[in-house]
N, C-alpha and C. Protein backbone atom coordinates (compact mmCIF):
# COMPACT_ATOMS: atom_id res chain seq x y z
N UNK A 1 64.63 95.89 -179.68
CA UNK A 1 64.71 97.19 -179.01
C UNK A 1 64.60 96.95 -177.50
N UNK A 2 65.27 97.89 -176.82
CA UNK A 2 65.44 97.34 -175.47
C UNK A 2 64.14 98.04 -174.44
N UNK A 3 63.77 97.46 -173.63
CA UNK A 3 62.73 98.50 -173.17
C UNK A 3 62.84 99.68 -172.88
N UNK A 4 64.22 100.42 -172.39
CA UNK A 4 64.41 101.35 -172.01
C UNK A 4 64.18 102.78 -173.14
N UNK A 5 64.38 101.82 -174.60
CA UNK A 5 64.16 102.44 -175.96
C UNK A 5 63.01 102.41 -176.24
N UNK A 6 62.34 101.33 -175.57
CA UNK A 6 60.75 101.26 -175.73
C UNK A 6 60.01 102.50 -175.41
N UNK A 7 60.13 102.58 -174.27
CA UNK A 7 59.96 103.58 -173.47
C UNK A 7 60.28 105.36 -173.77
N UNK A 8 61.53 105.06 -174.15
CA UNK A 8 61.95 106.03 -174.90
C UNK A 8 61.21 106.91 -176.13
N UNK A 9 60.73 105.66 -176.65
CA UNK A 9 60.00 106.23 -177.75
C UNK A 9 58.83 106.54 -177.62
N UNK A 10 58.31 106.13 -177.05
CA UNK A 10 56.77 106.42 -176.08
C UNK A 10 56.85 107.76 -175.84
N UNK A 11 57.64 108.19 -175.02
CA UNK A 11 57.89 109.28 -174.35
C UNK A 11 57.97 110.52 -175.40
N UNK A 12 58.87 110.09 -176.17
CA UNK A 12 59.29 111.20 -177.34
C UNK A 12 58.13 111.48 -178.35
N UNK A 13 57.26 110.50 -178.57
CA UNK A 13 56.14 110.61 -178.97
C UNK A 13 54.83 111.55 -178.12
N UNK A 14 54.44 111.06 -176.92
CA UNK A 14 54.14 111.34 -176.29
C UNK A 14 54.49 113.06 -175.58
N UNK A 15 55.24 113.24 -175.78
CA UNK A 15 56.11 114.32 -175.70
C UNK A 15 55.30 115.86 -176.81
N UNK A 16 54.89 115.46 -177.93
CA UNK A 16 54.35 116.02 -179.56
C UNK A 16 52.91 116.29 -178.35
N UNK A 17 52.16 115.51 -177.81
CA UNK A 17 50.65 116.27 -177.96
C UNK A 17 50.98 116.58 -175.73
N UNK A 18 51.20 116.60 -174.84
CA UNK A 18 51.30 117.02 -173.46
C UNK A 18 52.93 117.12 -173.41
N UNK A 19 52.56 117.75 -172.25
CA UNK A 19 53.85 118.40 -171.62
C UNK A 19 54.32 117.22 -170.61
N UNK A 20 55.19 116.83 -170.57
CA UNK A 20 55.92 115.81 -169.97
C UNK A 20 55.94 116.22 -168.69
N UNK A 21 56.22 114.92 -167.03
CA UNK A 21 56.79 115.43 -166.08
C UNK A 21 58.30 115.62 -166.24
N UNK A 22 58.48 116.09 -164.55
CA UNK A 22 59.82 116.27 -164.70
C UNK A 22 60.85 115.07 -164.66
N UNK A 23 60.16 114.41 -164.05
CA UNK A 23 61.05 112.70 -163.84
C UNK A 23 61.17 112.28 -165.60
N UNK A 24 60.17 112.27 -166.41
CA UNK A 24 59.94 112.00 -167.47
C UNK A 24 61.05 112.50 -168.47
N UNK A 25 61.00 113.75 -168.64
CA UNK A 25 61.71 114.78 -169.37
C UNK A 25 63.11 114.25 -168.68
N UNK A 26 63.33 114.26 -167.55
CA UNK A 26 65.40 113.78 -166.83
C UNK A 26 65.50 112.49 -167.58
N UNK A 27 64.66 111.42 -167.93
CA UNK A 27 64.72 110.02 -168.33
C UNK A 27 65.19 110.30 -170.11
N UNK A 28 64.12 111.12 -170.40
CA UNK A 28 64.39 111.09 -172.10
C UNK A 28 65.91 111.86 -172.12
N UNK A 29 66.16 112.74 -171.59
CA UNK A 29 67.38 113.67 -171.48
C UNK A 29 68.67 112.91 -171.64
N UNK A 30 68.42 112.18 -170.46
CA UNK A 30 69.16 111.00 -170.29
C UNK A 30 69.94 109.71 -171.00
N UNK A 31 68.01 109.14 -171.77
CA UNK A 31 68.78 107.91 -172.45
C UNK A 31 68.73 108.81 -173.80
N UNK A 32 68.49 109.93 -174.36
CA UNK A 32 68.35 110.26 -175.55
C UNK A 32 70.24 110.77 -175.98
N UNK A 33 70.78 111.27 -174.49
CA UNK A 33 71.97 111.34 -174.48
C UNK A 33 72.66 110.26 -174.79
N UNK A 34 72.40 109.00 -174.35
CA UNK A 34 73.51 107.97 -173.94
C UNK A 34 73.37 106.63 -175.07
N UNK A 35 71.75 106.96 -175.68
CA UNK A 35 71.66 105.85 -177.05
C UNK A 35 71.79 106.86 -177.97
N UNK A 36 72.36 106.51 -178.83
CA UNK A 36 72.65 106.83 -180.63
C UNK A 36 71.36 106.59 -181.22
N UNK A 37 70.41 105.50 -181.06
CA UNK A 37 69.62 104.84 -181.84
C UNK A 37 68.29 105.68 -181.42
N UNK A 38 67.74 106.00 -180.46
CA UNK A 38 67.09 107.22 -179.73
C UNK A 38 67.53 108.10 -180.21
N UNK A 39 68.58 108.66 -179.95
CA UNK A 39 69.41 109.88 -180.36
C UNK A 39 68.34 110.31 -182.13
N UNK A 40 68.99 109.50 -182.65
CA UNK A 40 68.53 109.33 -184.55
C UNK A 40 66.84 109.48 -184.29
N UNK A 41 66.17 108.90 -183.52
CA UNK A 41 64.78 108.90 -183.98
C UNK A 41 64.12 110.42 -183.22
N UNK A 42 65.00 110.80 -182.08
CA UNK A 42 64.52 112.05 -181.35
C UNK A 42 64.48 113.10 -183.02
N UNK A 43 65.56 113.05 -183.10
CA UNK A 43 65.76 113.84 -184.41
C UNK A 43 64.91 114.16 -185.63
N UNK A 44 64.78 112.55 -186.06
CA UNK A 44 63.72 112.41 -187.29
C UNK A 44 62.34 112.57 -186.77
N UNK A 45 62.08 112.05 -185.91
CA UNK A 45 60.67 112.87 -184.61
C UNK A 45 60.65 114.43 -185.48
N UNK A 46 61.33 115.14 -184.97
CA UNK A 46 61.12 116.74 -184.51
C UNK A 46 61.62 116.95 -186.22
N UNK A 47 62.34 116.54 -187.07
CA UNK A 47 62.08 117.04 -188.56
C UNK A 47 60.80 116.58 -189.03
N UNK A 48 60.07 115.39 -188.57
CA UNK A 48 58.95 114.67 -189.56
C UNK A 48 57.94 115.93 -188.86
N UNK A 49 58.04 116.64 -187.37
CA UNK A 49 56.91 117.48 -187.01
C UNK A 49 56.90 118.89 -187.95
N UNK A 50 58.57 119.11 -188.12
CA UNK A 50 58.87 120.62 -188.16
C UNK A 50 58.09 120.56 -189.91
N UNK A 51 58.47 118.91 -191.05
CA UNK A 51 57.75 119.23 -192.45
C UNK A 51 56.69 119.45 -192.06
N UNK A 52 55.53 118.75 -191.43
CA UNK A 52 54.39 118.30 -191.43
C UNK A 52 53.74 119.56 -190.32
N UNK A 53 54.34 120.72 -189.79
CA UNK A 53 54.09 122.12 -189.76
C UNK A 53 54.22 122.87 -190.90
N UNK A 54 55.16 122.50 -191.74
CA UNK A 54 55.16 123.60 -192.86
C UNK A 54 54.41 123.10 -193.89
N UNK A 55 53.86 122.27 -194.01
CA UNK A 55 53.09 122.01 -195.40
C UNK A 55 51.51 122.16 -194.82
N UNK A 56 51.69 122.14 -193.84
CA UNK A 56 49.80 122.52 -193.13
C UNK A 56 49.77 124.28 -192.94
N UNK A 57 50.91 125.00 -192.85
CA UNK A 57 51.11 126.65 -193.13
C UNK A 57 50.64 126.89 -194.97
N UNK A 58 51.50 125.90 -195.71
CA UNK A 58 51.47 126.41 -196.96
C UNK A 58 50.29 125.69 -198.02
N UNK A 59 49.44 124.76 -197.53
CA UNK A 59 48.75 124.34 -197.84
C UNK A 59 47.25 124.03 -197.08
N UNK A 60 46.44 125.17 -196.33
CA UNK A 60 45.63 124.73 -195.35
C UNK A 60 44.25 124.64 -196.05
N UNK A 61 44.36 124.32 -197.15
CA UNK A 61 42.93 124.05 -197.72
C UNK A 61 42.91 123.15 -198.72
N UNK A 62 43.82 122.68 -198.70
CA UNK A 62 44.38 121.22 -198.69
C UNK A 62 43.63 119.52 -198.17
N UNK A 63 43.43 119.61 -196.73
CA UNK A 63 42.50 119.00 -196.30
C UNK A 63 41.03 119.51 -195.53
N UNK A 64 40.05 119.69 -196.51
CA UNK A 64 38.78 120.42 -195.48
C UNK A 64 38.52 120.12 -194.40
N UNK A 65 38.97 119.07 -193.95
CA UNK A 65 37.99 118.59 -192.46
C UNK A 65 37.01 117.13 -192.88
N UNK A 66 36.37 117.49 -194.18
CA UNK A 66 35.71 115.95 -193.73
C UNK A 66 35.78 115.14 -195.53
N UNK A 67 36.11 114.37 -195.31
CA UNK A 67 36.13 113.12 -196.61
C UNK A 67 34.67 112.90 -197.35
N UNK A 68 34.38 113.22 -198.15
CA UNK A 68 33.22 112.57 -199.07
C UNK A 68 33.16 111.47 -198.76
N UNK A 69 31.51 110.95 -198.66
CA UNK A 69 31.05 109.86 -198.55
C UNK A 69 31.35 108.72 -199.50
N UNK A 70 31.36 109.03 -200.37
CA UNK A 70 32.09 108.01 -201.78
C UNK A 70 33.11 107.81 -201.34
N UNK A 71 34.41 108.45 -201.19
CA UNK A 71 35.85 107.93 -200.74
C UNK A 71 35.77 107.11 -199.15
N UNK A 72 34.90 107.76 -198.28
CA UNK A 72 34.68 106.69 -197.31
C UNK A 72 34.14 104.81 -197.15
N UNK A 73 33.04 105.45 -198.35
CA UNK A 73 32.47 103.83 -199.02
C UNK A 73 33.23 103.41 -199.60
N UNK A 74 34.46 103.49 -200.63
CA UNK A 74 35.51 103.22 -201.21
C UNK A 74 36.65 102.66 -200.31
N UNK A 75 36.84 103.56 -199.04
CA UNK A 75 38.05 102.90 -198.13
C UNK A 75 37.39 101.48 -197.77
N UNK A 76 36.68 101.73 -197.02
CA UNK A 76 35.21 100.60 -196.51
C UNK A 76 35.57 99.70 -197.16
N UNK A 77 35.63 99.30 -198.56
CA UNK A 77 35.48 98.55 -199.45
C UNK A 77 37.03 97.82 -199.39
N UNK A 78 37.70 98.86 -199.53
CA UNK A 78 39.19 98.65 -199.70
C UNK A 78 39.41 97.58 -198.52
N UNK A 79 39.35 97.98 -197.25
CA UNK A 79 39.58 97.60 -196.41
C UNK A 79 38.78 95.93 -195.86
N UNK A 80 37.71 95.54 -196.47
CA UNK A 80 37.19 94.33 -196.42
C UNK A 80 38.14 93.41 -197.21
N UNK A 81 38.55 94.10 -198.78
CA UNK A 81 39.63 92.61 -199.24
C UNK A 81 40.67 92.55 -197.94
């Protein structure tokens, strides 16, 4: 990946939780125009946000907020092998 895609993707990411500058936003505009391969991930970006809005609308009690202590001692565990 070239840095400019590096970057790219940073940005587009980055982009999901603050508001971009304006130099920032002309750059993504830019190479998101002129790479295909950017192009494709800007895309799948903003569908993977738009599911992962609708299943937190139709399911919000789904995840409470905090994990049982057993499944935490269990990851714990998992994660040492």
């Amino acid at each position: 990946m070239k840095s400019s895609c590096t970057e790219t993707a940073r940005l587009l990411s980055e982009s999901r939780d603050r508001r971009l500058s304006l130099r920032e936003r002309i750059h993504l505009r830019f190479h998101v125009t002129m790479c295909r391969m950017c192009h494709v991930y800007a895309r799948q970006l903003s569908a993977l946000s738009r599911i992962c809005n609708a299943a937190s609308e139709h399911a919000p009690d789904c995840c409470p907020g905090k994990l049982p202590e057993d499944r935490k001692a269990r990851i714990r565990e998992a994660m040492k092998d």
